[in-house]
C-alpha atoms as a PDB file:
ATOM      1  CA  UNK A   1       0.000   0.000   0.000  1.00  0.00           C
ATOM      2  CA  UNK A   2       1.287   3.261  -0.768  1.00  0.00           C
ATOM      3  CA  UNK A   3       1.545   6.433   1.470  1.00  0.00           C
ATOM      4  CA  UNK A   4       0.425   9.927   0.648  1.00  0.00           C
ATOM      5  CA  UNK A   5       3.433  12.704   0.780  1.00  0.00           C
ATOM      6  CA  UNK A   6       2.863  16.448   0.699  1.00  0.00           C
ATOM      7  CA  UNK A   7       5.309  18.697   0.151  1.00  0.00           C
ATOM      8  CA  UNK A   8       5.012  22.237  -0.614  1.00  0.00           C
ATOM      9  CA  UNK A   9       7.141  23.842  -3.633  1.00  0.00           C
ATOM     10  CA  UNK A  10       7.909  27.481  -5.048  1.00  0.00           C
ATOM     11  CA  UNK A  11       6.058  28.116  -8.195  1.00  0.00           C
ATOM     12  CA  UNK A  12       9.606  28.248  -9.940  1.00  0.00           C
ATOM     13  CA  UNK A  13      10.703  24.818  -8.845  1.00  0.00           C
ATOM     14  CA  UNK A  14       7.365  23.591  -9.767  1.00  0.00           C
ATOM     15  CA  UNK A  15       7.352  24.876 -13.395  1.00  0.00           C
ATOM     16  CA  UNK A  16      10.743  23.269 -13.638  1.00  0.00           C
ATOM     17  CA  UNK A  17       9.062  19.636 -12.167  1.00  0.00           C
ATOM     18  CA  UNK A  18       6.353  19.999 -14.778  1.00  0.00           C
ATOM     19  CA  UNK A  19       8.822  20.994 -17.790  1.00  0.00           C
ATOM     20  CA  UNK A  20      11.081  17.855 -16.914  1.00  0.00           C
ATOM     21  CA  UNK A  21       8.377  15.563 -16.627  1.00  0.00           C
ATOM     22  CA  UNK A  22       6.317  16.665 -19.530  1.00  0.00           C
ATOM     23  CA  UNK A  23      10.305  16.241 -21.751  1.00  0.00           C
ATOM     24  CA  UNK A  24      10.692  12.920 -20.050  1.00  0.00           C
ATOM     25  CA  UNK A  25       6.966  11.591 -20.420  1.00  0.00           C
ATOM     26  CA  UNK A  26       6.085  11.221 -16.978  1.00  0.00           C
ATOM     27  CA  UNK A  27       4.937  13.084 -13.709  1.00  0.00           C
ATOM     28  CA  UNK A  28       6.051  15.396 -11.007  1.00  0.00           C
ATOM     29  CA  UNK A  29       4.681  12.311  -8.603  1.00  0.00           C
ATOM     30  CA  UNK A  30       6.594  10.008 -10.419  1.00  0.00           C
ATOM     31  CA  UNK A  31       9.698  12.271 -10.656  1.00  0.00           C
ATOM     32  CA  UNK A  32       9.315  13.286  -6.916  1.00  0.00           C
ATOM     33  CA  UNK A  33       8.922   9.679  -6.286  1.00  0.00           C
ATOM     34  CA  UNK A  34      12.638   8.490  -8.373  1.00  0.00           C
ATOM     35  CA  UNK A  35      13.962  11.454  -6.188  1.00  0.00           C
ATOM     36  CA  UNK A  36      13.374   9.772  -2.724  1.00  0.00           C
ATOM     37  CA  UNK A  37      14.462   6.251  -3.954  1.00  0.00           C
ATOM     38  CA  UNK A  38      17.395   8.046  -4.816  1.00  0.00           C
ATOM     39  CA  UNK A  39      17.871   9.857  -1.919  1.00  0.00           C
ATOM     40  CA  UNK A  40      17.670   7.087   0.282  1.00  0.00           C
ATOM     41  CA  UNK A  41      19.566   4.231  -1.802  1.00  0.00           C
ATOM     42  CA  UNK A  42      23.133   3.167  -0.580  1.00  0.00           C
ATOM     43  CA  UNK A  43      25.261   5.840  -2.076  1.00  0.00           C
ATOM     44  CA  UNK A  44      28.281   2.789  -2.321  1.00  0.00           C
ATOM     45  CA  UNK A  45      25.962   2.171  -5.612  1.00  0.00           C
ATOM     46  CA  UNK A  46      26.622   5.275  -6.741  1.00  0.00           C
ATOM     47  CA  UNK A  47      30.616   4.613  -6.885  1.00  0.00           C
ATOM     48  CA  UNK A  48      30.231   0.691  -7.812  1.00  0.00           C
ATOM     49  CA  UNK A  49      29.455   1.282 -11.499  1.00  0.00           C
ATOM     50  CA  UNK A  50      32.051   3.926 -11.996  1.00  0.00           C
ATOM     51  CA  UNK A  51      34.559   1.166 -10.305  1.00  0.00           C
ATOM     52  CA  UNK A  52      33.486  -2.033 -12.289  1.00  0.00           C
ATOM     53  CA  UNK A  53      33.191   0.462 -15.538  1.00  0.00           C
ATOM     54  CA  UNK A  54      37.106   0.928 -14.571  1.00  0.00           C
ATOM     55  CA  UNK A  55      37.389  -2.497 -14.193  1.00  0.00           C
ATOM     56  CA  UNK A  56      36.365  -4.061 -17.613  1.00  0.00           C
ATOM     57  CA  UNK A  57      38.025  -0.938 -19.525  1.00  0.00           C
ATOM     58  CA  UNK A  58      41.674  -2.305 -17.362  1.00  0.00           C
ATOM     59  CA  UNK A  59      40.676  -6.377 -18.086  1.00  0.00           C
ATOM     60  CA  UNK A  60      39.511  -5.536 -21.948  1.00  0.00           C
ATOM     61  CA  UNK A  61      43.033  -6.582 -23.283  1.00  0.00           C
ATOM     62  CA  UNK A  62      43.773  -9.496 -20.904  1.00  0.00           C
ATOM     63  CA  UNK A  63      39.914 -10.738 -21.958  1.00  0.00           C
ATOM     64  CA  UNK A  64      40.895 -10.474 -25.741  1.00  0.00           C
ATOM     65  CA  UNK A  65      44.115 -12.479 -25.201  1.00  0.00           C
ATOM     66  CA  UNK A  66      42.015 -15.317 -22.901  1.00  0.00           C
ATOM     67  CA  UNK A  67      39.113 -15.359 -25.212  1.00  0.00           C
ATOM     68  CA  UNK A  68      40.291 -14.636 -29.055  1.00  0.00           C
ATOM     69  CA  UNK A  69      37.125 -16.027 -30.244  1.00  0.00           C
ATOM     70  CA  UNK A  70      34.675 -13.730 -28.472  1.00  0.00           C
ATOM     71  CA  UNK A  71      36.352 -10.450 -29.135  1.00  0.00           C
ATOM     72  CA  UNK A  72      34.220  -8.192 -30.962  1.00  0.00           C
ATOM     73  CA  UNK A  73      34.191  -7.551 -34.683  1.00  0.00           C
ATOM     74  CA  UNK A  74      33.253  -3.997 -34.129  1.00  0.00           C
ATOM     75  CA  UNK A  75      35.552  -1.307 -32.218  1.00  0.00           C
ATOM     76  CA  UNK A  76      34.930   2.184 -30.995  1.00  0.00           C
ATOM     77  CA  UNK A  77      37.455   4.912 -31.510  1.00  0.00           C
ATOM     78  CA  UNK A  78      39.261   3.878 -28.430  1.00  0.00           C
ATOM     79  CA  UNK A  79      39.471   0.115 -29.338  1.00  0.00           C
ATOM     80  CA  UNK A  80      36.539  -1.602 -27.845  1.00  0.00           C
ATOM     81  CA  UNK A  81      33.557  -2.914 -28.640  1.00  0.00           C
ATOM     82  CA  UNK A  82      31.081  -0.775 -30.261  1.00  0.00           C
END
């Protein structure tokens, strides 16, 4: 079951929350809503992807040497798969 929230808002702010959700086809609720999850989410998340993003790019040549067979056809600009 879900709780109701109020929270009060300048007029500016609020024309902003309407503009955004209107560009990304959704709500203020529902962007007010992705706002909290994100507020109260582990912010070790937040660093994790950045870190195993770092990882793979570091591994991407040792993987290529292990694996011949499964390295990508197609490269990016800086050598990796596209």
């Amino acid at each position: 079951m879900s709780k109701s929230v109020t929270i009060r808002v300048d007029d500016d702010l609020h024309a902003l929350l309407k503009q955004r959700a209107e560009t990304e086809g959704t709500t203020v609720t529902a962007l007010i809503t992705q706002a909290a999850r994100d507020a109260v989410r582990d912010p070790r998340l937040k660093s994790a992807s950045a870190v195993f993003r770092e990882f793979v790019a570091d591994q991407a040549d040792a993987f290529d040497k292990a694996f011949p067979d499964d390295t990508p056809d197609r490269l990016d600009a800086g050598g990796r798969a596209a």
